[in-house]
Every structure is written in structure tokens, then in C-alpha cells.
N, C-alpha and C. Protein backbone atom coordinates (compact mmCIF):
# COMPACT_ATOMS: atom_id res chain seq x y z
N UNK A 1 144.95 197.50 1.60
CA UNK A 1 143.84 197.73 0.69
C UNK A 1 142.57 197.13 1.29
N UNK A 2 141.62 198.05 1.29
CA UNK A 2 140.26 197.29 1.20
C UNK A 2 139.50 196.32 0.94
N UNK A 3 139.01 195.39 1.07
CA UNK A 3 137.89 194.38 0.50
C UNK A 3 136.69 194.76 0.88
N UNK A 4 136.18 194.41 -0.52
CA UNK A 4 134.39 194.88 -0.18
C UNK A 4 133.89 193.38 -1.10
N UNK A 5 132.57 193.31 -0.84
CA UNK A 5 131.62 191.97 -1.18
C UNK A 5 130.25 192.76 -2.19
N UNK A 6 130.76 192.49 -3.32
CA UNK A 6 129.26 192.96 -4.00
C UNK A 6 127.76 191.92 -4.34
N UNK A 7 126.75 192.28 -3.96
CA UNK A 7 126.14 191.41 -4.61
C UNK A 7 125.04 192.05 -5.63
N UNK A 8 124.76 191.08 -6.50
CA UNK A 8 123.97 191.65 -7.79
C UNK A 8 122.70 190.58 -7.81
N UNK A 9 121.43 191.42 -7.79
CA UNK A 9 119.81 190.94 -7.50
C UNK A 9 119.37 191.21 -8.78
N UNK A 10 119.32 190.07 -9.98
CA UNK A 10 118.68 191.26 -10.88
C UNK A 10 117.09 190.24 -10.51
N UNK A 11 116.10 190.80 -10.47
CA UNK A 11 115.15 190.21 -10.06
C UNK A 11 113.70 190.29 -11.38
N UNK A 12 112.60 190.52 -11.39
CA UNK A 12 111.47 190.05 -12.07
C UNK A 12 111.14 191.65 -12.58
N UNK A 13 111.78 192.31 -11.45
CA UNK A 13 111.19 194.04 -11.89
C UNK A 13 112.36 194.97 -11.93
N UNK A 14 113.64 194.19 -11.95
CA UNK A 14 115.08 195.47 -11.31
C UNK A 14 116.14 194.83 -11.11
N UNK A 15 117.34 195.60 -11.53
CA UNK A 15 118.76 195.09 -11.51
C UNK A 15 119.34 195.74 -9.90
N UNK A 16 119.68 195.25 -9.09
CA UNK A 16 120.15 196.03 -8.06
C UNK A 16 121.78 195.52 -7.56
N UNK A 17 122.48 196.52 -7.43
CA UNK A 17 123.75 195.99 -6.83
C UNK A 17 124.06 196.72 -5.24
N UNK A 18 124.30 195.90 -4.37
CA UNK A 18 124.68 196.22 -3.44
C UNK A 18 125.65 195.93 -2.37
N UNK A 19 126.94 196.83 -1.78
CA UNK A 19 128.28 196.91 -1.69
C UNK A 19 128.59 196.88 -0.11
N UNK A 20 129.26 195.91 0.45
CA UNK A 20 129.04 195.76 1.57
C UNK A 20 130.83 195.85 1.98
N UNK A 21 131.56 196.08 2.89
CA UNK A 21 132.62 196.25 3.34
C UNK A 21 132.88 194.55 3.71
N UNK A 22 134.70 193.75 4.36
CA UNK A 22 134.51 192.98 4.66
C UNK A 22 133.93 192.65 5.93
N UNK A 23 133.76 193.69 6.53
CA UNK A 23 132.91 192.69 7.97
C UNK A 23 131.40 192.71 7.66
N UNK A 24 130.86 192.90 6.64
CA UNK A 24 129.39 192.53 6.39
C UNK A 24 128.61 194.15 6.42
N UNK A 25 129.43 195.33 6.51
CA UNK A 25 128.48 196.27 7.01
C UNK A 25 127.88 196.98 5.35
N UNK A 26 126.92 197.43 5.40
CA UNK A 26 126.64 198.06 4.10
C UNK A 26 127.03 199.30 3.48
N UNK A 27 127.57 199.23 2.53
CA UNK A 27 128.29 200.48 2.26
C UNK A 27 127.23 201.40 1.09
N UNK A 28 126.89 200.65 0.14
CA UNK A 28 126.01 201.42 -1.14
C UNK A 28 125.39 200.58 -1.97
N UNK A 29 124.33 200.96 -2.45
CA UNK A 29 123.62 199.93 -3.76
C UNK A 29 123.03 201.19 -4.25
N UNK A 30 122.70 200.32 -5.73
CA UNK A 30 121.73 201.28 -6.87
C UNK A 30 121.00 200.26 -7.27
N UNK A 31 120.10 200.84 -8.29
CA UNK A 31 118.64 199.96 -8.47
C UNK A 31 118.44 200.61 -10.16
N UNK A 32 118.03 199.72 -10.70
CA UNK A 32 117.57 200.29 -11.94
C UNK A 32 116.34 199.33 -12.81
N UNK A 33 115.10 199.72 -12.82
CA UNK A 33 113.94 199.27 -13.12
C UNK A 33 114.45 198.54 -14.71
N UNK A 34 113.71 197.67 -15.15
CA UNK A 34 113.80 197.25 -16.47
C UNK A 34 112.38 196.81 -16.68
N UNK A 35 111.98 197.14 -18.04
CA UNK A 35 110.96 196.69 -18.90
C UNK A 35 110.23 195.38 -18.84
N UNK A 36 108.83 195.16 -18.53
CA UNK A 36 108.30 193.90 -18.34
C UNK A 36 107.49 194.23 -19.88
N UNK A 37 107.53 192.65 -20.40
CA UNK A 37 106.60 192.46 -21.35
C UNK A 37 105.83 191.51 -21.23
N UNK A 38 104.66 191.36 -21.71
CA UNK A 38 103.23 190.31 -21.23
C UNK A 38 103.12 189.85 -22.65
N UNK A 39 103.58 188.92 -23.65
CA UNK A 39 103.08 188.47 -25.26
C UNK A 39 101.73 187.81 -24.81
N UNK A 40 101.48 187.39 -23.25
CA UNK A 40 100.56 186.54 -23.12
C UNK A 40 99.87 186.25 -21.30
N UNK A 41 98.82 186.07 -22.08
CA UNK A 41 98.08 186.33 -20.16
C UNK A 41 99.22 184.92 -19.48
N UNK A 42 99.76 185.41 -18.17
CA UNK A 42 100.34 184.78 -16.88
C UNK A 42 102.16 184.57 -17.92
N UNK A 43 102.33 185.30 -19.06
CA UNK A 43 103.65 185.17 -19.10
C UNK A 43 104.14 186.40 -18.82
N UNK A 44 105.45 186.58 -18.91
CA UNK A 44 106.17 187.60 -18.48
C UNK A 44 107.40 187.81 -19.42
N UNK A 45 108.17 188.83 -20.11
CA UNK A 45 109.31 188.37 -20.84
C UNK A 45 110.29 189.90 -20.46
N UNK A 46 111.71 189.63 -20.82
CA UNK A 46 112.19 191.11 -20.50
C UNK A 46 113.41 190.98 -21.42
N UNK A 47 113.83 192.08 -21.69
CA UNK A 47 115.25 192.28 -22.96
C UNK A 47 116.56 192.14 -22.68
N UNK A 48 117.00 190.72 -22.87
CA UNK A 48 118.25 189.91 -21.94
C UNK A 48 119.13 191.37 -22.39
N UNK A 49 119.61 192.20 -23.28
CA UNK A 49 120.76 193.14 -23.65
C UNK A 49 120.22 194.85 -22.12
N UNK A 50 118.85 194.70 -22.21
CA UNK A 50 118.68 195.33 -21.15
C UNK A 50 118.86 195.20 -19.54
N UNK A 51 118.84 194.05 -19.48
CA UNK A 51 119.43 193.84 -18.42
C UNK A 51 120.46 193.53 -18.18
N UNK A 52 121.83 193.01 -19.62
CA UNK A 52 122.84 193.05 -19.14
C UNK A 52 123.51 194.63 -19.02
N UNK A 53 122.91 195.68 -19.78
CA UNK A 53 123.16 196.79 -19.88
C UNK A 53 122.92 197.81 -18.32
N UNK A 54 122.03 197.33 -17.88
CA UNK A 54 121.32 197.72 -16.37
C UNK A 54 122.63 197.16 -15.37
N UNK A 55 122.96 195.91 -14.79
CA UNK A 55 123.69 195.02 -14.68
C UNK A 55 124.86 196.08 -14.64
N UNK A 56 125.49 196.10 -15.83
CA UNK A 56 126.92 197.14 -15.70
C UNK A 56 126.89 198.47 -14.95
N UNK A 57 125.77 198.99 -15.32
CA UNK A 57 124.99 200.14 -14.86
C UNK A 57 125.14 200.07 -13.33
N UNK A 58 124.57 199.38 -12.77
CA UNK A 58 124.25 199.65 -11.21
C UNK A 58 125.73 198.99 -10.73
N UNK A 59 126.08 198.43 -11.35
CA UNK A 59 127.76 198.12 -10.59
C UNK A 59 128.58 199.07 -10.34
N UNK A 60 128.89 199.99 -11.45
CA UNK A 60 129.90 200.73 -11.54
C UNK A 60 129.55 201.72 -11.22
N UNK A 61 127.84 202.27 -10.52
CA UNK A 61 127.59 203.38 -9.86
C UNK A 61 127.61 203.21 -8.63
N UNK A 62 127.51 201.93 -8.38
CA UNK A 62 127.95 201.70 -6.56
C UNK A 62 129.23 201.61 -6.23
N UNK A 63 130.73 201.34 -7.26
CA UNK A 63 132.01 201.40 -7.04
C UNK A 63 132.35 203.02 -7.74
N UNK A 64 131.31 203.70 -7.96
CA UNK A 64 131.81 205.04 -8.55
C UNK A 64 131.30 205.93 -7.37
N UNK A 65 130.24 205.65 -6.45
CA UNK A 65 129.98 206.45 -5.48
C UNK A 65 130.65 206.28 -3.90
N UNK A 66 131.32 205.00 -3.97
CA UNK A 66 132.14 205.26 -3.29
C UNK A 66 133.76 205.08 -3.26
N UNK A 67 133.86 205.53 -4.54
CA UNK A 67 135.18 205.61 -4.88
C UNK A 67 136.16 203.88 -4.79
N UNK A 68 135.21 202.99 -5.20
CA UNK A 68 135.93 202.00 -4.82
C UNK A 68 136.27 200.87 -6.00
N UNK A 69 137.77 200.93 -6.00
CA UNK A 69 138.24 200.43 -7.23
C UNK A 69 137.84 198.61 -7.72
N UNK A 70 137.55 198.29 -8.76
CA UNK A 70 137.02 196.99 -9.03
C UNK A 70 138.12 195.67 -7.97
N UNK A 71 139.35 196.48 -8.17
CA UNK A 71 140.63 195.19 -7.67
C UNK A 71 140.19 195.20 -5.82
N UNK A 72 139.54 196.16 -5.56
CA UNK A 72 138.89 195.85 -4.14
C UNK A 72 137.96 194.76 -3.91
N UNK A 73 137.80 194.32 -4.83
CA UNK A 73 136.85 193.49 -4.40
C UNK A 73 137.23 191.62 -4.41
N UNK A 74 136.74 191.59 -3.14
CA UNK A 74 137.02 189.88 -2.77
C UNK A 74 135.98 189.00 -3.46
N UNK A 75 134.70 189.49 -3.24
CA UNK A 75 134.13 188.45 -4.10
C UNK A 75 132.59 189.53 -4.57
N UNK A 76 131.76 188.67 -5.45
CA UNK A 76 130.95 188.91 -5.99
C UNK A 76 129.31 187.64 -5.74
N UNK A 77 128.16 188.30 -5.54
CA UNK A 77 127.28 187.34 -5.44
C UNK A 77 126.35 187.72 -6.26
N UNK A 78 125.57 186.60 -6.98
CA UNK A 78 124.61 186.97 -8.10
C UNK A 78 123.50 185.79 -7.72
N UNK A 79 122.12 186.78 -7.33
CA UNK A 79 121.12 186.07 -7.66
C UNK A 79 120.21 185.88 -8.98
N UNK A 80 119.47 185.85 -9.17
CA UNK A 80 119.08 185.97 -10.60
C UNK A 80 117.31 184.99 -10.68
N UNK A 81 116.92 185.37 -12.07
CA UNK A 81 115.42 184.53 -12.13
C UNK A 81 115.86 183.21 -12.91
N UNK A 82 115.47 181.82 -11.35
CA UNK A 82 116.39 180.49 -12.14
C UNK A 82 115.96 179.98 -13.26
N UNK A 83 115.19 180.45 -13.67
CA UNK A 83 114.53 179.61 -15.20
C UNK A 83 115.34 180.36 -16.39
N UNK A 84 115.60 181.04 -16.14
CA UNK A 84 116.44 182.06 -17.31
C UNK A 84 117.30 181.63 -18.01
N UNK A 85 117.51 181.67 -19.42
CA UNK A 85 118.51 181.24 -20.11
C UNK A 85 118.09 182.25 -21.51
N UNK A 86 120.19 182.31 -21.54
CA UNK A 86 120.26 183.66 -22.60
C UNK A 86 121.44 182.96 -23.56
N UNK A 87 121.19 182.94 -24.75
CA UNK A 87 122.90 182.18 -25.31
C UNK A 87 123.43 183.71 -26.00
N UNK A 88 124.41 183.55 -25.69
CA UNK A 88 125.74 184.94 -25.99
C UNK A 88 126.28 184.29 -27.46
N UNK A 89 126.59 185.05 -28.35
CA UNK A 89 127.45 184.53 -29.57
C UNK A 89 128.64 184.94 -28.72
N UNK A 90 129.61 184.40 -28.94
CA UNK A 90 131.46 184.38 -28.29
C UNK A 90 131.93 185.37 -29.44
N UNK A 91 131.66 185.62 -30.20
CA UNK A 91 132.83 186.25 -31.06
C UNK A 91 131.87 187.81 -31.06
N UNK A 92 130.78 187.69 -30.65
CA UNK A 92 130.03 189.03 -31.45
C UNK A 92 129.79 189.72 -30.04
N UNK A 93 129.45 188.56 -28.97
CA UNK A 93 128.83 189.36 -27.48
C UNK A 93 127.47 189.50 -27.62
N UNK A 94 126.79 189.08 -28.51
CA UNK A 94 125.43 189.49 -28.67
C UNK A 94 124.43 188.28 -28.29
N UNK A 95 123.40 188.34 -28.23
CA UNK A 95 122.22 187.60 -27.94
C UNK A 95 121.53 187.07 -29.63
């Protein structure tokens, strides 16, 4: 079986995932823009359910375009914006 290395960028303007084989070579990524909001001059805000929704989104179109099953995968890398904080309810999944 295969191993592949995904990593997930969701960044300031876009969720991106991108799928690399194990010797490092690149196999596929997708990209999907998300919503900036300004409540205020030099802030910035965006819709934590939209980007976890984006997030699923670009994963499963980079293991759906190349046919590559989730149990392929050895590991996973996530960068992200470090100031960020989202609290999840546990029983509901929601924000």
C-alpha cells in the first residue's frame, strides 16, 4: 500500500490542502477562498464553521482526485493563523 503526506494551509485568505507521495514528490492540492470580514479598520475576522467546512472540502478533493484512500495516509501537517482560537461544544460539534 501506498503512503502519502498531506498538508493543510488554511491561511488569512484560503484553505489549501496539498498531497505529496512518501518520497516528498507532489502529487495534488486544492484551494478554496473563504470570506474576510473588517468590523474594524486593521482588524480582520472570518467564519470558524466556514473554514472548518472549506478544510473538509479541499481534503477529500485532493484524496478524491487521485483516487487515494484516507488509510493511505502516514501523516498529516497543519499550518494555521497562530492567534486563532475556536471553542467546539463536544456534544453538539458546533461553535
Amino acid at each position: 500500500m501506498n503512503k502519502y503526506i498531506l498538508a493543510i494551509d488554511q491561511s488569512t485568505t484560503a484553505t489549501k490542502a496539498v498531497l505529496f507521495n512518501n518520497n516528498g514528490e507532489f502529487i495534488s492540492q486544492n484551494n478554496l477562498e473563504h470570506k474576510q470580514y473588517f468590523p474594524n479598520p486593521g482588524w480582520v475576522e472570518h467564519d470558524a464553521e466556514e473554514i472548518y467546512q472549506n478544510t473538509k472540502k479541499v481534503v477529500l478533493n485532493v484524496l478524491k482526485n487521485c483516487n487515494v484512500l484516507k488509510e493511505e495516509m502516514a501523516a498529516v501537517g497543519i499550518t494555521n493563523q497562530r492567534e486563532t482560537t475556536v471553542i467546539w461544544d463536544r456534544k453538539t460539534g458546533k461553535q
